[in-house]
Protein backbone atom coordinates (compact mmCIF):
# COMPACT_ATOMS: atom_id res chain seq x y z
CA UNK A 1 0.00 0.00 0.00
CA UNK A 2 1.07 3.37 -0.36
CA UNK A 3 3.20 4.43 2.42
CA UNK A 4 1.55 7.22 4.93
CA UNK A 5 5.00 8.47 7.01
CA UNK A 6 5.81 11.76 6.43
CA UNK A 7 9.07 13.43 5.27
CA UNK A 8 9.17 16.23 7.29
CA UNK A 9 11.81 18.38 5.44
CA UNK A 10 9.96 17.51 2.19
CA UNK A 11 6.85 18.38 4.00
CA UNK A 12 8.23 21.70 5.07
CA UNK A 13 9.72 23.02 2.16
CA UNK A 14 6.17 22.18 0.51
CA UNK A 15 4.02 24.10 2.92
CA UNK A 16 6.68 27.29 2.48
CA UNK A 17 5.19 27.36 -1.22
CA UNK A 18 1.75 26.66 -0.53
CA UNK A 19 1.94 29.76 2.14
CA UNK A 20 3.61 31.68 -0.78
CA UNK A 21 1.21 31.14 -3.05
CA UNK A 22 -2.07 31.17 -0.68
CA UNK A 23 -2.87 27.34 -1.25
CA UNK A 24 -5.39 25.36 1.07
CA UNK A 25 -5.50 22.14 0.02
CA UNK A 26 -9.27 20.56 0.28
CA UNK A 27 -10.29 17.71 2.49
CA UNK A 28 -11.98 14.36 0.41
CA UNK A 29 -14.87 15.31 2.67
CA UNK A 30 -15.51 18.67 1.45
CA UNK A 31 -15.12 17.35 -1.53
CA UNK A 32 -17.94 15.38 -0.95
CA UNK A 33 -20.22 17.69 1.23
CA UNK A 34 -19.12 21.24 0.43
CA UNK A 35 -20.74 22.49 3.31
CA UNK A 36 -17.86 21.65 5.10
CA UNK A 37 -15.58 24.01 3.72
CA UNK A 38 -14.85 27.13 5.38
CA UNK A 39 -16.82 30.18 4.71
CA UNK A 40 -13.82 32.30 4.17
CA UNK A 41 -12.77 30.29 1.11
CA UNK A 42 -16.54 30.48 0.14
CA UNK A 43 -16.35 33.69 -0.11
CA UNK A 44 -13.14 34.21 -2.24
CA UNK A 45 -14.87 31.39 -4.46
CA UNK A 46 -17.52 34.23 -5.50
CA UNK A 47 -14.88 36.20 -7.15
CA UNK A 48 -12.74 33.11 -8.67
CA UNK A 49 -13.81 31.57 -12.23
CA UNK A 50 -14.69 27.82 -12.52
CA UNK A 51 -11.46 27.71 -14.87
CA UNK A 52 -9.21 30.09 -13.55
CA UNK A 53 -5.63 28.90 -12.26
CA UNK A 54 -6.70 30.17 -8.78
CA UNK A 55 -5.49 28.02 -5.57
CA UNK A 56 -9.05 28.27 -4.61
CA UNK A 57 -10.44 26.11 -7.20
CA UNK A 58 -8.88 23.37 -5.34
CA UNK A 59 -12.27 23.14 -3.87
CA UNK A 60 -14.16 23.14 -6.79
CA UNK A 61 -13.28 19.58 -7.17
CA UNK A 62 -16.09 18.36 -6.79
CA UNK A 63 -19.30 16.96 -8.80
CA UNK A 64 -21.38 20.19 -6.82
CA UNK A 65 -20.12 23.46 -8.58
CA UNK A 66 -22.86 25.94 -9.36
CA UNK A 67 -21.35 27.96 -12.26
CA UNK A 68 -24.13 30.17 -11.99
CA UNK A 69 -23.37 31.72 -8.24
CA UNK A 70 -20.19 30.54 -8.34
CA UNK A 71 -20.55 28.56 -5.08
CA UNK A 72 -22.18 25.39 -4.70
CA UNK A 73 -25.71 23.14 -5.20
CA UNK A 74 -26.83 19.11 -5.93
CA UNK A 75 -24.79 16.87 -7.61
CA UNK A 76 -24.61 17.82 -11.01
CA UNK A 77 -26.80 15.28 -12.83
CA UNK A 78 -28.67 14.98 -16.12
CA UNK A 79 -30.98 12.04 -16.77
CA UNK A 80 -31.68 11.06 -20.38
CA UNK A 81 -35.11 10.72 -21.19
CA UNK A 82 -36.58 7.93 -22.55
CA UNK A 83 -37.86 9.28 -25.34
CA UNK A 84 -34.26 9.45 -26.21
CA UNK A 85 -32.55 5.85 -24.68
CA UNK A 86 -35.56 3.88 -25.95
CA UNK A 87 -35.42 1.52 -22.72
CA UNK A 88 -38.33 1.81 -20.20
CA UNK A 89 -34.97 1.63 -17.14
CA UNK A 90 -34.21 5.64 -16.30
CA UNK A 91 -30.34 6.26 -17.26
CA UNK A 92 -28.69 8.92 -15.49
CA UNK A 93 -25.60 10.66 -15.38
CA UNK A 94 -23.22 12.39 -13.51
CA UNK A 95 -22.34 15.41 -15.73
CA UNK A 96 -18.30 16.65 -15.61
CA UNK A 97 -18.47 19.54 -17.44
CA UNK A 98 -17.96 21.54 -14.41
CA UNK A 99 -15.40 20.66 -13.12
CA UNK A 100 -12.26 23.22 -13.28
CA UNK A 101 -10.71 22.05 -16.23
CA UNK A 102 -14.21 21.23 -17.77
CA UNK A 103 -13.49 17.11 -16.87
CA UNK A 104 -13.95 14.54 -13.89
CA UNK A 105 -10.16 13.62 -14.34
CA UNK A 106 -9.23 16.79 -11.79
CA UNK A 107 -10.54 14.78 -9.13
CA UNK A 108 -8.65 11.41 -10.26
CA UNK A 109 -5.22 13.87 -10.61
CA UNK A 110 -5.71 15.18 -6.66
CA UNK A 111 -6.41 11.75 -5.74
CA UNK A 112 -3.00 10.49 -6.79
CA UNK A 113 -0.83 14.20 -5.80
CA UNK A 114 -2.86 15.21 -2.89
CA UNK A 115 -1.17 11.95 -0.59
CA UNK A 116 2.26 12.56 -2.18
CA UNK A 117 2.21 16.00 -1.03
CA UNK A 118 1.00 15.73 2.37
CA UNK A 119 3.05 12.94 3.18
CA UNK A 120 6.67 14.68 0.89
CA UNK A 121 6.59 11.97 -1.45
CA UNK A 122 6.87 14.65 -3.99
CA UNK A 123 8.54 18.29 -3.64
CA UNK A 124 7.20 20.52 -5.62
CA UNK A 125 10.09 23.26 -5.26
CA UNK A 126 12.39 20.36 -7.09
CA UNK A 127 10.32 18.12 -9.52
CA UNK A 128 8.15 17.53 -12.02
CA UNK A 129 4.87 15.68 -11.96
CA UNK A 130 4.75 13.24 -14.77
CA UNK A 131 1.05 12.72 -15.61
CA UNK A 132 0.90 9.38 -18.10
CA UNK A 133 -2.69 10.38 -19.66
CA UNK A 134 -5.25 9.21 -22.91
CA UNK A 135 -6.58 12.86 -22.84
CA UNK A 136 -8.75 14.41 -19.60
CA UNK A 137 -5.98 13.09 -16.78
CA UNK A 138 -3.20 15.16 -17.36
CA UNK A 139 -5.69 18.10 -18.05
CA UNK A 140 -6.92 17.85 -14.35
CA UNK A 141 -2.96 17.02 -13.16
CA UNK A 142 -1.67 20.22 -15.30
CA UNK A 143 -3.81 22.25 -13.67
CA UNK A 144 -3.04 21.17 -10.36
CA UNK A 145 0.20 21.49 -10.99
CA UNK A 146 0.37 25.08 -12.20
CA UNK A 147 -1.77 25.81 -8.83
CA UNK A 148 1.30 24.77 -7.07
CA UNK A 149 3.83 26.07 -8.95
CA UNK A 150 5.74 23.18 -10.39
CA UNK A 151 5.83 22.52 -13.63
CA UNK A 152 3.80 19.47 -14.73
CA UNK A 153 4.96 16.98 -17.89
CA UNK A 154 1.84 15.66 -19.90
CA UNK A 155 2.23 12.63 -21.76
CA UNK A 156 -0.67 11.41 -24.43
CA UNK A 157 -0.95 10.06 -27.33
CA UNK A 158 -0.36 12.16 -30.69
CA UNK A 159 -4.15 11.74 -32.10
CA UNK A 160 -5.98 13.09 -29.23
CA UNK A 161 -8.32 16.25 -30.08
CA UNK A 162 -6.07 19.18 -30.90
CA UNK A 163 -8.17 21.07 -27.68
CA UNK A 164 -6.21 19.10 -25.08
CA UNK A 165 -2.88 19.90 -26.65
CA UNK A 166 -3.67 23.25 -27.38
CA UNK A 167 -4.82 23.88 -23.42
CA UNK A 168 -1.95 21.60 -22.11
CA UNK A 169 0.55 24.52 -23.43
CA UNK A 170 -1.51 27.33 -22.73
CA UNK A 171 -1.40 26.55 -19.05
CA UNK A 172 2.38 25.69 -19.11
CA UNK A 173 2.69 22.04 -18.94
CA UNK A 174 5.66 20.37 -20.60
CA UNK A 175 3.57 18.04 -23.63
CA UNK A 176 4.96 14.90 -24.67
CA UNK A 177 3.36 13.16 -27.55
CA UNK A 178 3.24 9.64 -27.84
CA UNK A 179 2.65 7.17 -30.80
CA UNK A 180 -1.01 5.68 -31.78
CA UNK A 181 -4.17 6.93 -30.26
CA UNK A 182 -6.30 6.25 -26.86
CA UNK A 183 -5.42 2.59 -26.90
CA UNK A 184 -1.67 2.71 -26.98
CA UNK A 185 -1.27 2.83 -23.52
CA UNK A 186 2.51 0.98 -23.75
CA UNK A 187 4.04 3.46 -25.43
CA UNK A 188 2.85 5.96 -22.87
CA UNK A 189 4.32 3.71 -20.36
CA UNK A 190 7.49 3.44 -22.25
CA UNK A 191 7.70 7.33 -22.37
CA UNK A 192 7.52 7.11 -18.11
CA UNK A 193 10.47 4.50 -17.95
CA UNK A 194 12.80 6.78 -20.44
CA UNK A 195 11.92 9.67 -18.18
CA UNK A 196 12.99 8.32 -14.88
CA UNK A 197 16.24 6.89 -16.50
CA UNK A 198 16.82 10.36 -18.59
CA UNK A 199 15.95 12.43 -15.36
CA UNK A 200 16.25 10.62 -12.42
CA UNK A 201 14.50 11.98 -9.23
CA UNK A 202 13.45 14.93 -11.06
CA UNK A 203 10.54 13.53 -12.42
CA UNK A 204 7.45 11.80 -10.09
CA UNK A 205 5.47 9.28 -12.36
CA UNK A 206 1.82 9.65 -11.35
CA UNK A 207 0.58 7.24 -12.98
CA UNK A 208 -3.26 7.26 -12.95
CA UNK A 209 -3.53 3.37 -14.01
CA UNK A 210 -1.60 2.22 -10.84
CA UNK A 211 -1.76 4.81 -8.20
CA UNK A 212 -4.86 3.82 -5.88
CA UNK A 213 -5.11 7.33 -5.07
CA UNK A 214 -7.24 7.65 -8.21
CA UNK A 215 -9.79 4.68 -7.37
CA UNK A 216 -9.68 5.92 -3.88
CA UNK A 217 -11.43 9.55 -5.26
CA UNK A 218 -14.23 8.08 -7.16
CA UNK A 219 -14.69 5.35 -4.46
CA UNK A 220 -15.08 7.97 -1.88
CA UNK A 221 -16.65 11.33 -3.67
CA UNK A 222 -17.98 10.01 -7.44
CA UNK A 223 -19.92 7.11 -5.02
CA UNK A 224 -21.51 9.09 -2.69
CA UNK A 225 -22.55 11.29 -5.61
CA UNK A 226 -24.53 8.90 -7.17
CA UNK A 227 -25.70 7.55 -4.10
CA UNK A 228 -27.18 11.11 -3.07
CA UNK A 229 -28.92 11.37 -6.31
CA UNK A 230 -30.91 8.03 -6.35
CA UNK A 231 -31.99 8.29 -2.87
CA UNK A 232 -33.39 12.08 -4.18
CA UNK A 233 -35.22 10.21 -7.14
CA UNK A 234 -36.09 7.09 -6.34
CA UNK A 235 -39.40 5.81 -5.37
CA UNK A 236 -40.09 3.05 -2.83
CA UNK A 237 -39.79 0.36 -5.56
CA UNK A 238 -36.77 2.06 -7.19
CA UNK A 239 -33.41 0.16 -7.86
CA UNK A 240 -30.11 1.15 -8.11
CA UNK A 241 -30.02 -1.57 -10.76
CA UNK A 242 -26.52 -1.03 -12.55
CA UNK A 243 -23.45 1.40 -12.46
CA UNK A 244 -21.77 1.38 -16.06
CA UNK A 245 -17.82 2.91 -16.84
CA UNK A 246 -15.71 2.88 -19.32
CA UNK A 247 -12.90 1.26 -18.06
CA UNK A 248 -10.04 3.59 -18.69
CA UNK A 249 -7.64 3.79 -15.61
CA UNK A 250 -10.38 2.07 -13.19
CA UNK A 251 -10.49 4.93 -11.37
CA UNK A 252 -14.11 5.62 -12.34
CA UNK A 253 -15.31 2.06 -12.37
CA UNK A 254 -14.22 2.16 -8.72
CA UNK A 255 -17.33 4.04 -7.66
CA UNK A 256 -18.76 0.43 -8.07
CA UNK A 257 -17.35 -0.65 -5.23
CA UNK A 258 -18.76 1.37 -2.53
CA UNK A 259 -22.22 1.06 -4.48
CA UNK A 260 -22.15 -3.04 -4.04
CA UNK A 261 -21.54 -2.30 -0.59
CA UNK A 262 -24.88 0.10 -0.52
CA UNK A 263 -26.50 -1.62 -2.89
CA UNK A 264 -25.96 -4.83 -3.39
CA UNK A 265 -28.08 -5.65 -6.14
CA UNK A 266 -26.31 -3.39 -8.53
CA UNK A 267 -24.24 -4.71 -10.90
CA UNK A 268 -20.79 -2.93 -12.34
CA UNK A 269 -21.03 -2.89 -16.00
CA UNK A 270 -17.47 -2.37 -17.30
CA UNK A 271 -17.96 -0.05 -21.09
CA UNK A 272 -14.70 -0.60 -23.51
CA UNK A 273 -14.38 0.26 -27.70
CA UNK A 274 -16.03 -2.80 -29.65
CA UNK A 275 -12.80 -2.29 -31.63
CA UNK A 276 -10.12 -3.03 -29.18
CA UNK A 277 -12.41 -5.17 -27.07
CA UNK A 278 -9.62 -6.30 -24.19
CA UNK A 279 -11.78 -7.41 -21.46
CA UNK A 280 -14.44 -8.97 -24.02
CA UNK A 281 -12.46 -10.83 -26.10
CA UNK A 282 -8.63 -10.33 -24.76
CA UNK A 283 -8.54 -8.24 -28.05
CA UNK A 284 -6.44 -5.45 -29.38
CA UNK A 285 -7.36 -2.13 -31.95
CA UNK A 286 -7.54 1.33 -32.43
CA UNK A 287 -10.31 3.36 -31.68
CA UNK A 288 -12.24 6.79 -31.56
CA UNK A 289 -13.45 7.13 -28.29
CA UNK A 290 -11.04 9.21 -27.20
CA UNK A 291 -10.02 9.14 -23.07
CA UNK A 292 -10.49 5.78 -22.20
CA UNK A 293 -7.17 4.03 -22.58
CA UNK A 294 -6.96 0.27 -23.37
CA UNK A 295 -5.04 -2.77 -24.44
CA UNK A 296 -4.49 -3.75 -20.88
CA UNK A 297 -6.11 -4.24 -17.68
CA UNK A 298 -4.94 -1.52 -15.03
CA UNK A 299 -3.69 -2.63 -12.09
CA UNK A 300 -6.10 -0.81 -9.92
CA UNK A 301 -8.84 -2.56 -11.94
CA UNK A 302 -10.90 -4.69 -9.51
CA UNK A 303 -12.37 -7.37 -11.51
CA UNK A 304 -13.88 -9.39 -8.77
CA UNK A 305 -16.60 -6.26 -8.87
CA UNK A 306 -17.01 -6.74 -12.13
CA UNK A 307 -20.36 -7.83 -13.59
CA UNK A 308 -20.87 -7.31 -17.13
CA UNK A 309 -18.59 -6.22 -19.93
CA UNK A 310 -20.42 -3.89 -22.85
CA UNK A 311 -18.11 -2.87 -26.08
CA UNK A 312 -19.55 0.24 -27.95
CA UNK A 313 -18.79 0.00 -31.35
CA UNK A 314 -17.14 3.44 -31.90
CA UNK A 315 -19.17 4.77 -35.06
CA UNK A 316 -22.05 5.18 -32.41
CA UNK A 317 -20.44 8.25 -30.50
CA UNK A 318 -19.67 9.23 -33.59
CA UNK A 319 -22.56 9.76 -35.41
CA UNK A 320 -24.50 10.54 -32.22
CA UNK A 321 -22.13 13.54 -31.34
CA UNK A 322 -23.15 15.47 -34.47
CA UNK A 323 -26.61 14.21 -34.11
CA UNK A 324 -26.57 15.34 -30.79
CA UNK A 325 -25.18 19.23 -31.20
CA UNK A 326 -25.71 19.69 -34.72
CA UNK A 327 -28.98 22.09 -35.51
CA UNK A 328 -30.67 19.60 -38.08
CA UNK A 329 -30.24 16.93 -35.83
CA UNK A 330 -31.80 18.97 -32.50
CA UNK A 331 -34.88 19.64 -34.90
CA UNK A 332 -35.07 15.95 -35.80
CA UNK A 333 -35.12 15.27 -32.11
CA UNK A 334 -37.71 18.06 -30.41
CA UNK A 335 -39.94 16.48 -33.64
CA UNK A 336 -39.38 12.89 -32.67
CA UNK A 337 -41.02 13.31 -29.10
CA UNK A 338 -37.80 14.11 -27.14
CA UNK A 339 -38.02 17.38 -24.48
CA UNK A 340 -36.71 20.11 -25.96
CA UNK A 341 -34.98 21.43 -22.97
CA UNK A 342 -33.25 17.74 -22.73
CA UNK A 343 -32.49 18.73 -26.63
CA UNK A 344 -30.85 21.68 -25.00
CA UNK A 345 -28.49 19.93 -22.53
CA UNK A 346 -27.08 17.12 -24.86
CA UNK A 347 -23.57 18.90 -25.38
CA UNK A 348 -23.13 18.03 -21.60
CA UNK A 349 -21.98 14.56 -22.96
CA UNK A 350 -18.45 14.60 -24.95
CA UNK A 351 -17.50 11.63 -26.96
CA UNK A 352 -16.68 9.50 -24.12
CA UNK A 353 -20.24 10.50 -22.20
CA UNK A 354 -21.90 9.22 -25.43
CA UNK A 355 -19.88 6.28 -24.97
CA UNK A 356 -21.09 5.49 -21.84
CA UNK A 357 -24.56 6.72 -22.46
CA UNK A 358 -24.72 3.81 -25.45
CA UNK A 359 -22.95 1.08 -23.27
CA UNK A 360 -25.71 2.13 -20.55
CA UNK A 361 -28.54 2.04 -23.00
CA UNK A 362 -27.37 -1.66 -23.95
CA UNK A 363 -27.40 -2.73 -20.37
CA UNK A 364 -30.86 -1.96 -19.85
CA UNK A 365 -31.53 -3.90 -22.54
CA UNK A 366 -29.35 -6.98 -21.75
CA UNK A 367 -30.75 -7.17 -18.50
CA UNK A 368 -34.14 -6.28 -19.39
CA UNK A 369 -34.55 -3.34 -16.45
CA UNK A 370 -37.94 -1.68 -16.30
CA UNK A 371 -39.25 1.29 -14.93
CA UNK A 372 -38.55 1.14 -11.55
CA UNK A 373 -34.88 0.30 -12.36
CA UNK A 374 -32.12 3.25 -12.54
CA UNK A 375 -28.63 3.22 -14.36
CA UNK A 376 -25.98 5.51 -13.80
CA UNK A 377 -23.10 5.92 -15.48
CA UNK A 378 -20.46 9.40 -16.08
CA UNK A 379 -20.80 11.99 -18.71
CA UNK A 380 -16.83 12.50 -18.31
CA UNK A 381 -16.38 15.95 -20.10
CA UNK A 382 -18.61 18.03 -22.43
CA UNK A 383 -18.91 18.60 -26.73
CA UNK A 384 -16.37 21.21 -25.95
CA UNK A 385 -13.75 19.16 -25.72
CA UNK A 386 -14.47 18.03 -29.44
CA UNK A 387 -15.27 21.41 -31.61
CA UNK A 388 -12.52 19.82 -33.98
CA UNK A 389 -14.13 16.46 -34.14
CA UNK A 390 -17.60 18.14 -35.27
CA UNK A 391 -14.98 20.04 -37.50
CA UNK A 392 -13.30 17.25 -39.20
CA UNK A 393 -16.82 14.98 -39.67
CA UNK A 394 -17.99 18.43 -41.51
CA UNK A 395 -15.26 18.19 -43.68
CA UNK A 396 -14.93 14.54 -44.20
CA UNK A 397 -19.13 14.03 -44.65
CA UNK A 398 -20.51 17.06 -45.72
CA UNK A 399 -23.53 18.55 -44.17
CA UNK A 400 -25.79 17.34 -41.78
CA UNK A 401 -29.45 17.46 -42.61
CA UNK A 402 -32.65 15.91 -41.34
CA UNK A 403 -32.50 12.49 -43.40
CA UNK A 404 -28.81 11.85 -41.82
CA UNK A 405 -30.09 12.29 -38.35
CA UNK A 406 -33.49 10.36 -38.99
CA UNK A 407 -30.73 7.69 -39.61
CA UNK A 408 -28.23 8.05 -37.43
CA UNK A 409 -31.50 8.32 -34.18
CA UNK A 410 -32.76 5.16 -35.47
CA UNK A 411 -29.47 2.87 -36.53
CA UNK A 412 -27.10 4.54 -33.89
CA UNK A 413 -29.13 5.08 -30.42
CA UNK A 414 -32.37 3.34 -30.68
CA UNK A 415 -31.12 0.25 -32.93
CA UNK A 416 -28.76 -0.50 -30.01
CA UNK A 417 -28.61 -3.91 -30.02
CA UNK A 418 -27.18 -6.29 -27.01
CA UNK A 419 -24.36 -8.02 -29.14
CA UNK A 420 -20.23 -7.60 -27.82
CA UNK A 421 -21.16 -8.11 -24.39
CA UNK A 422 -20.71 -10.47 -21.56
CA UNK A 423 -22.07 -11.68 -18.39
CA UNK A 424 -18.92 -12.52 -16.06
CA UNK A 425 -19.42 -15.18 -14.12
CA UNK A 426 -16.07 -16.19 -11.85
CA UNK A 427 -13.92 -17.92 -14.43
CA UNK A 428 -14.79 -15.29 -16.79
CA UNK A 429 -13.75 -12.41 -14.28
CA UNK A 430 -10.31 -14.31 -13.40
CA UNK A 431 -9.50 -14.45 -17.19
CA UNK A 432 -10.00 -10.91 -17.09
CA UNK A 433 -7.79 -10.31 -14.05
CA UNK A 434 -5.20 -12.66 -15.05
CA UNK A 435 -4.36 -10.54 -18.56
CA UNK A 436 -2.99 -8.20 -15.87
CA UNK A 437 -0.04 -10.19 -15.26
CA UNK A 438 1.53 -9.43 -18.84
CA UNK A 439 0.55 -5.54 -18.37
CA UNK A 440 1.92 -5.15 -14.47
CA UNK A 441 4.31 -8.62 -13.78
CA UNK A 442 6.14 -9.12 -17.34
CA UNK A 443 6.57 -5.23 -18.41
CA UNK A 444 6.09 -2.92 -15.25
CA UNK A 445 7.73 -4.85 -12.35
CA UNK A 446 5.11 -5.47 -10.49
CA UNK A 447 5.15 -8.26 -7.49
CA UNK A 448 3.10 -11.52 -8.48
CA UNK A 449 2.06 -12.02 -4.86
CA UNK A 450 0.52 -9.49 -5.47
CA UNK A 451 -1.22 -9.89 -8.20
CA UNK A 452 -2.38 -13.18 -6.14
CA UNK A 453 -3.63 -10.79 -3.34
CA UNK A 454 -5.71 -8.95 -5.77
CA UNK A 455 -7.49 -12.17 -6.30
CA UNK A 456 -7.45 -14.62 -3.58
CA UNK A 457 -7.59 -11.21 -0.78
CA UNK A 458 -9.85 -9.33 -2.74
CA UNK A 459 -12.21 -8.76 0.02
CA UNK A 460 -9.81 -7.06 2.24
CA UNK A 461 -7.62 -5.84 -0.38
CA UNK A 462 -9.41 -3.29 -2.42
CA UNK A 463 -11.21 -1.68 0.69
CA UNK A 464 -8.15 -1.26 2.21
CA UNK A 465 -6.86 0.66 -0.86
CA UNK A 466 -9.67 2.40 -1.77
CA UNK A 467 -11.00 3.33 1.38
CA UNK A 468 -8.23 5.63 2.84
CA UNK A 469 -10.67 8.80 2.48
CA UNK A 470 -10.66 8.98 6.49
CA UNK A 471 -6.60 8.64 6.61
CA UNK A 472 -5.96 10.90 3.60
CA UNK A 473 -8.03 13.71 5.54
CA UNK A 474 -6.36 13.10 8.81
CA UNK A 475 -2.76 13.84 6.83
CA UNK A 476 -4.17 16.67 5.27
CA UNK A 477 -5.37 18.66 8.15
CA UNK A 478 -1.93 18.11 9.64
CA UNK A 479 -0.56 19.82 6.52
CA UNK A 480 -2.79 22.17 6.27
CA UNK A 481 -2.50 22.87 10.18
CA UNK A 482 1.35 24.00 8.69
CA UNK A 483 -0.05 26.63 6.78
């Protein structure tokens, strides 16, 4: 586990430069229940933007931020309307559009830094944080890193939307471009390895796909989320029937966790790219939906949780993303039944959020979920992340008129079908968990036992990991009590 001593000279050079620059560093709990946080930092929030590089917006991370006051309300949720999914089962999501940085990923970034700092297992007056990232994670670690003064080092790969690398510089991040697209994790990991032997103790690797810091976040704040938003809409028949996340770094799909332990009839629906299905058919590929990461199974991926595995072929985002913000495709909508203020709210979901909105959709039909049955799932980031994708799909396809989006609603969103997906019973979960050892054991170093633990310890294992909210607060007040 990730070791809790403190450094103390580390620990004191650090809180010198967050007194210099005026930096409080937020508690997972107020993270969680904002009404925790001190009214004097509520007050400076008033006068801070949701994007600014402001030391404040530290505790904006969190799925609450009003951007119209500035300060704080209910989760931030939008649920799809049937008219739209097609399934009777209501699918909602958490929406991260407002988030500083505009993504979710902010929160995974201070889940992995936040216990480094507070314990002076990283100095930010001497090194960089290395943030290995398929788009939105080194977003939420560059900006967390220019809060503090240090510079950060961004690694993703080449093909991601020109938005994140254009933002990445603007804020001052060091950008490193790898090979491939989303699913060439490797040669992001490859990039790490030639840092630390290039650099030495310059560089931290952060890395969002084994630091438990990240599951520990979403176990912890994205949970509890959820959580508070069902028992606000549910009925007395309700069910918290399914949780579905793309897998990514398994820092989102974590959230499952604590649900089972609430809810123990949900089931954690893991959502990957039909074409580089790894978990559904130990496959390989390149693919569209940009964020998500694959090719491997990350090592804080706990596969005993998981239920179900859904691929999403990625033409589906794709065509749903135009039909979804495009103005011939809103008309087709409003005409075909579906609220027009729903209409209105669709660029909440990026390319990933219409990933998981599809992979949710196909759920409820797999399982066969009715009206007193709710799915959740993540809207990651927003359609502003993509302007250049809507851009490029202009040029490449011309136009986009009514008869496109008549076909794109009916072959792309309600002709979902339940094909390239799996019900995991337990050999089917260990094959998952043992493509792990190639990833972690064979390339990264990482100790078979283990790898064993993960599996034959899994009940006190993850919990242990994941549930260090309590800990990581205790070690922050004590930092912050430096200040």
């Amino acid at each position: 586990m990730e070791p809790t001593a403190v450094n103390e000279d580390v620990v004191a050079r650090t809180a010198q430069r967050c007194r210099d620059r005026g930096i409080l560093i937020p508690t997972f709990a107020q993270m969680k229940d904002p009404s925790l946080i001190p009214r004097h930092v509520l007050d400076e929030l008033k006068t801070v933007g949701l994007w600014d590089v402001h030391p404040r917006n530290l505790f904006r991370i969190s799925w609450k931020n009003d951007p119209e006051t500035g300060l704080f309300h209910g989760v931030n949720h939008f649920e799809v309307p049937r008219e739209l999914t097609g399934v009777r089962a209501r699918i909602v999501g958490l929406v991260g559009r407002f988030f500083p940085t505009g993504a979710h990923k902010v929160g995974a970034s201070f889940g992995c830094l936040a216990p480094r700092l507070v314990t002076g297992r990283f100095d930010p007056t001497r090194q960089k944080a290395v943030w290995p990232s398929t788009g939105n994670y080194c977003r939420g670690g560059a900006f967390n890193g220019a809060l503090l003064g240090c510079t950060s080092i961004a690694i993703l790969p080449e093909q991601m939307s020109r938005e994140r690398f254009e933002w990445l510089r603007s804020i001052g991040s060091e950008v490193i471009a790898t090979p491939g697209c989303e699913s060439n994790v490797k040669e992001i990991y490859d990039k790490c390895h030639e840092l630390v032997a290039t650099r030495g103790d310059e560089v931290v690797i952060l890395n969002q796909f084994d630091e438990f810091g990240n599951g520990a976040w979403h176990y912890e704040v994205t949970a509890s989320a959820i959580r508070e938003v069902f028992e606000g809409m549910a009925g007395p028949r309700d069910r918290l029937a399914a949780y579905v996340s793309s897998t990514g770094s398994a820092g989102t799909i974590a959230a499952g966790d604590r649900l089972k332990e609430w809810f123990p009839g949900c089931r954690v629906a893991a959502a990957e790219a039909l074409q580089c299905p790894t978990l559904l058919m130990n496959g390989f590929g390149a693919h569209r939906i940009e964020g998500i990461g694959d090719k491997h199974v990350p090592w804080i991926h706990d596969v005993r949780n998981t239920d179900i595995v859904v691929a999403v072929d990625d033409a589906d985002p794709m065509a749903l993303i135009r039909l979804f913000n495009e103005p011939a495709g809103r008309e087709v909508l409003v005409r075909r039944g579906v609220p027009a203020d729903a209409v209105s709210r669709l660029d909440l979901l990026g390319i990933s959020g219409v990933g998981n909105l599809c992979a949710a959709i196909k759920c409820a039909k797999r399982l066969e979920l009715d009206e007193h049955d709710v799915v959740f799932t993540i809207f990651t980031d927003s359609i502003g992340m993509y302007g250049s994708r809507l851009e490029e799909a202009r040029a490449a396809e011309g136009p986009y008129d009514a008869v496109r989006a008549e076909v794109d609603l009916h072959a792309h969103l309600w002709g979902l079908k339940t094909d390239a997906m799996a019900e995991l019973d337990t050999p089917g979960r260990r094959a998952v968990h043992n493509l792990k050892y190639y990833t972690w054991v064979e390339q990264q170093g990482k100790d078979v036992a283990e790898l064993n633990a993960q599996w034959d310890d899994w009940r006190a294992y993850w919990p242990e990991r994941f549930g260090r909210a309590a800990e990581y607060d205790r070690l922050i007040e004590a930092f912050n009590g430096r200040l």
